[in-house]
C-alpha atoms as a PDB file:
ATOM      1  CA  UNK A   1       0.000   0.000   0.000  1.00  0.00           C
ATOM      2  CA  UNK A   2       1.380   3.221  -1.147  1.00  0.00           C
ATOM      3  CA  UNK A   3       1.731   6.483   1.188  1.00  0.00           C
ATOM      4  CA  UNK A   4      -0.422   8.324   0.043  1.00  0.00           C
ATOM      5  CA  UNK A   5      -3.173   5.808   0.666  1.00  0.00           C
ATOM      6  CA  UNK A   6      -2.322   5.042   4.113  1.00  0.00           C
ATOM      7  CA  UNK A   7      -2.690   8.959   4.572  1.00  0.00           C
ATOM      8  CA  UNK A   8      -6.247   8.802   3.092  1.00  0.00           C
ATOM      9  CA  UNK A   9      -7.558   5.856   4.744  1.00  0.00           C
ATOM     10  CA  UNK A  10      -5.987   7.705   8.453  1.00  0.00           C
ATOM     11  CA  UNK A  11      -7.719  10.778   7.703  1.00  0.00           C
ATOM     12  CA  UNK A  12     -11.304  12.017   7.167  1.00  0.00           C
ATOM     13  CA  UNK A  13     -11.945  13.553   3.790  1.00  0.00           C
ATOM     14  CA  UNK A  14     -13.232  16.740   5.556  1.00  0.00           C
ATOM     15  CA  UNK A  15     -10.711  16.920   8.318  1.00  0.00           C
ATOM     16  CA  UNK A  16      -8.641  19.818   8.824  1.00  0.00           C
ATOM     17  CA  UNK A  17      -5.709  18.749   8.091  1.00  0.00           C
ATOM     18  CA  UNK A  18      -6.886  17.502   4.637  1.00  0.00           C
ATOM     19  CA  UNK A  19      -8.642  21.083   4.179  1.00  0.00           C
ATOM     20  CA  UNK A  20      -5.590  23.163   5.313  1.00  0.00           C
ATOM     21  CA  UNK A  21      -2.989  20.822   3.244  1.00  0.00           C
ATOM     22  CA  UNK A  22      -4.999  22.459   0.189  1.00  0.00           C
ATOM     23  CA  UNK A  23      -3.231  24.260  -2.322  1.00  0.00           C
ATOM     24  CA  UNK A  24      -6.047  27.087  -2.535  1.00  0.00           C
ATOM     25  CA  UNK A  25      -5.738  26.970   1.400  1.00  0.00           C
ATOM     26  CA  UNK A  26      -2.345  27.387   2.138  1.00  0.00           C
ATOM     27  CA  UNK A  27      -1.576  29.104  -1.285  1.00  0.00           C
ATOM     28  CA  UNK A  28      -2.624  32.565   0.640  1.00  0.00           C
ATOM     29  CA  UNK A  29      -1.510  31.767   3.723  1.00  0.00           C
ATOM     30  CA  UNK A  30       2.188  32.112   2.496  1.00  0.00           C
ATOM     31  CA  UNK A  31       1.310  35.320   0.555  1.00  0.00           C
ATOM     32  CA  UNK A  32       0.188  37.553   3.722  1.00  0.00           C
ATOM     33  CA  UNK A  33       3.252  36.245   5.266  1.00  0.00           C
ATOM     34  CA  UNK A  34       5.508  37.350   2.885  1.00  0.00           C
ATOM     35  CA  UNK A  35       3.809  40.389   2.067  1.00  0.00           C
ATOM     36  CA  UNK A  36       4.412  40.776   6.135  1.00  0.00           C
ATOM     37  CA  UNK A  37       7.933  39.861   5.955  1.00  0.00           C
ATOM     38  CA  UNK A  38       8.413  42.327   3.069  1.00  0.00           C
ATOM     39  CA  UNK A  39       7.083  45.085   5.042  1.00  0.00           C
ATOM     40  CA  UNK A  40       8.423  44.150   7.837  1.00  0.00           C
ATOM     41  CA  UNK A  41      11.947  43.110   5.974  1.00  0.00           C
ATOM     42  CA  UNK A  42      12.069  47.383   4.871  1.00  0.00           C
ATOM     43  CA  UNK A  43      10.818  48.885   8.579  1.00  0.00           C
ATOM     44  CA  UNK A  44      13.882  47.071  10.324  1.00  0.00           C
ATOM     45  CA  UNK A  45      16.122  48.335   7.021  1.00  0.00           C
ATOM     46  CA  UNK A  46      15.024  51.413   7.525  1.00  0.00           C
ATOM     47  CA  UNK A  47      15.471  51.297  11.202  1.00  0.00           C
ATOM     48  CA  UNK A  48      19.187  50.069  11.125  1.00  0.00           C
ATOM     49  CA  UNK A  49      19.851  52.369   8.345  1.00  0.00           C
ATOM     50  CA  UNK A  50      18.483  56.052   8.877  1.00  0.00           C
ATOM     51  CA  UNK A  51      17.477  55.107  12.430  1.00  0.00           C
ATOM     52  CA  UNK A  52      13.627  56.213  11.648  1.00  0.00           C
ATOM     53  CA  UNK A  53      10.736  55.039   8.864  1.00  0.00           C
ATOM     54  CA  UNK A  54      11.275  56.662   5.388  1.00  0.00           C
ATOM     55  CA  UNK A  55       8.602  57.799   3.997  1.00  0.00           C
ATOM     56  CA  UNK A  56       9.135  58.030  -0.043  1.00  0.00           C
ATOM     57  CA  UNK A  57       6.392  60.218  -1.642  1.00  0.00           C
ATOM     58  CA  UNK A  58       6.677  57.485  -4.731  1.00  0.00           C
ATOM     59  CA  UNK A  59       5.875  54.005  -3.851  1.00  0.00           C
ATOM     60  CA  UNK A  60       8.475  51.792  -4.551  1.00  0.00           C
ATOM     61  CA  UNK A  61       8.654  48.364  -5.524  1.00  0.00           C
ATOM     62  CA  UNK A  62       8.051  47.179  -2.232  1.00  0.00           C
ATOM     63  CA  UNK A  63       4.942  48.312  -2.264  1.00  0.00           C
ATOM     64  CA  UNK A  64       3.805  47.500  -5.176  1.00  0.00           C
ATOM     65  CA  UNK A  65       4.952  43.689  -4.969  1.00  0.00           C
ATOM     66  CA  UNK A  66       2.897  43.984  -1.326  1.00  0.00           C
ATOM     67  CA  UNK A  67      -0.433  45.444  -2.889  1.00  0.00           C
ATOM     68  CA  UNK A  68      -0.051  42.691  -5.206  1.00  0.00           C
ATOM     69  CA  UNK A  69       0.348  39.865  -3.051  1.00  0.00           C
ATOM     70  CA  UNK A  70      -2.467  40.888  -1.272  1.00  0.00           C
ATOM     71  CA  UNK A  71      -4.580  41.458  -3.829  1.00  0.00           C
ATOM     72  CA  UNK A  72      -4.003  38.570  -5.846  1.00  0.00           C
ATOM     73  CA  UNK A  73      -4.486  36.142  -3.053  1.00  0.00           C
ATOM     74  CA  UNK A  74      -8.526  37.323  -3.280  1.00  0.00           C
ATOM     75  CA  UNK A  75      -9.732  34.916  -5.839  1.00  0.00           C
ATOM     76  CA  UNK A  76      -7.666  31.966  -4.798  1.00  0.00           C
ATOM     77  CA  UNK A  77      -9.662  32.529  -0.875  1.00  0.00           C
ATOM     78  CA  UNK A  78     -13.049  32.861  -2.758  1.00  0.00           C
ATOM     79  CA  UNK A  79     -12.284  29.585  -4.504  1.00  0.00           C
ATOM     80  CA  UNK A  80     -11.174  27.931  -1.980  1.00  0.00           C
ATOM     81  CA  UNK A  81     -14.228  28.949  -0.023  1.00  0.00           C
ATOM     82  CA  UNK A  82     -16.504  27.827  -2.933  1.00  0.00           C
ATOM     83  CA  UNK A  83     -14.799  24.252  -3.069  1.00  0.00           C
ATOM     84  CA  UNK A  84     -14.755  24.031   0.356  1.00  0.00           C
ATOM     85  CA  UNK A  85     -17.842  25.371   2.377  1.00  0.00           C
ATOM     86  CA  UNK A  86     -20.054  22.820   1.355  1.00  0.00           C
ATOM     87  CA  UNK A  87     -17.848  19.872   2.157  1.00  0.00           C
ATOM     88  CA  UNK A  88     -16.455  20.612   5.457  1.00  0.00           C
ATOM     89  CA  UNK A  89     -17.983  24.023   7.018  1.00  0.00           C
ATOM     90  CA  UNK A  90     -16.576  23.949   9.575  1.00  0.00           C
ATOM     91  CA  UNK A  91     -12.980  22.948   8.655  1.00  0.00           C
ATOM     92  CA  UNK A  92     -13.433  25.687   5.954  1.00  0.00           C
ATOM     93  CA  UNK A  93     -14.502  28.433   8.579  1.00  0.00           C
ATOM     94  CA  UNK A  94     -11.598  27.714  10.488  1.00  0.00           C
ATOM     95  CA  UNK A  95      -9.214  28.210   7.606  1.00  0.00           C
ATOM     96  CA  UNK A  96     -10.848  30.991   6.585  1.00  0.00           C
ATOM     97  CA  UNK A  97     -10.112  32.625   9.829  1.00  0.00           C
ATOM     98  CA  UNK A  98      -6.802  31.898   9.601  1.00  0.00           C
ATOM     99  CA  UNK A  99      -6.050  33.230   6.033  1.00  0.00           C
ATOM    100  CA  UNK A 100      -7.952  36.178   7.248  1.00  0.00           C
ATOM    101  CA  UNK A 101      -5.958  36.935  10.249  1.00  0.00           C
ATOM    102  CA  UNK A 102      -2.881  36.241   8.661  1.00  0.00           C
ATOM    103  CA  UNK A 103      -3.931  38.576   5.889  1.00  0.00           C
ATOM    104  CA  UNK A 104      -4.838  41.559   8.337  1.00  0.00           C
ATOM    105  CA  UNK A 105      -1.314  40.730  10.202  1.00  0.00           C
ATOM    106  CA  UNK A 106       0.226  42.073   6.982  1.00  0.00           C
ATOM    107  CA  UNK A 107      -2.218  44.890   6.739  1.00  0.00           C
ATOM    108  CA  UNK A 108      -1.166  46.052  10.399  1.00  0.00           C
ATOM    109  CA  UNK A 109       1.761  47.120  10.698  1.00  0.00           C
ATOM    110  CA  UNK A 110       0.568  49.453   7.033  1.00  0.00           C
ATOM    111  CA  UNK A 111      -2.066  51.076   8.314  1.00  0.00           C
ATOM    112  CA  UNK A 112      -0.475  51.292  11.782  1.00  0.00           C
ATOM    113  CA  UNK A 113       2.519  53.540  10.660  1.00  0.00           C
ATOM    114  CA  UNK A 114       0.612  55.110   7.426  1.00  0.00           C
ATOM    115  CA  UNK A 115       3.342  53.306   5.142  1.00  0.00           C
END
């Protein structure tokens, strides 16, 4: 018997491990975090370096690659949601809450310090 099979036959279909080992789950799960470790990546480069936040009146790259990190990782959480919600609710809830709170981690520290 292969791996993979043993790990189907140990695990529900609709547990959350199954859910949250999802492509479409954990696809923007790992975008808010590095759209959080960019941000947070330039703060402590800006720290160290000028020893306050620069402000530049032109958004850089930086912020561009952020906006679209988070923007792009919309449609991949309403498809997930859509595959998902009807399967395992509340599985899918739970993920949901945690791409959401990852993707307001990287939203933070933004609106925090009007970068």
């Amino acid at each position: 018997m292969s791996v993979d099979a043993d790990r189907n036959i140990d695990q529900a279909p609709s547990s959350f491990s199954t859910v949250i080992g999802e492509p479409e789950a954990i696809l923007p799960l790992g975008m808010s975090l590095s759209a959080l470790a960019l941000v947070l990546a330039r703060l402590f480069s800006d720290l160290l370096v000028h020893r306050h936040i620069v402000r530049d009146p032109d958004e850089g790259s930086i912020a561009h690659i952020w906006q679209l990190l988070m923007t792009l990782q919309m449609p991949i959480v309403l498809f997930f949601a859509i595959k998902w919600l009807r399967r395992a609710p509340g599985q899918t809830l739970r993920v949901l809450a945690l791409q959401a709170g990852a993707w307001l981690a990287s939203c933070a520290p933004v609106y925090l310090l009007h970068l």
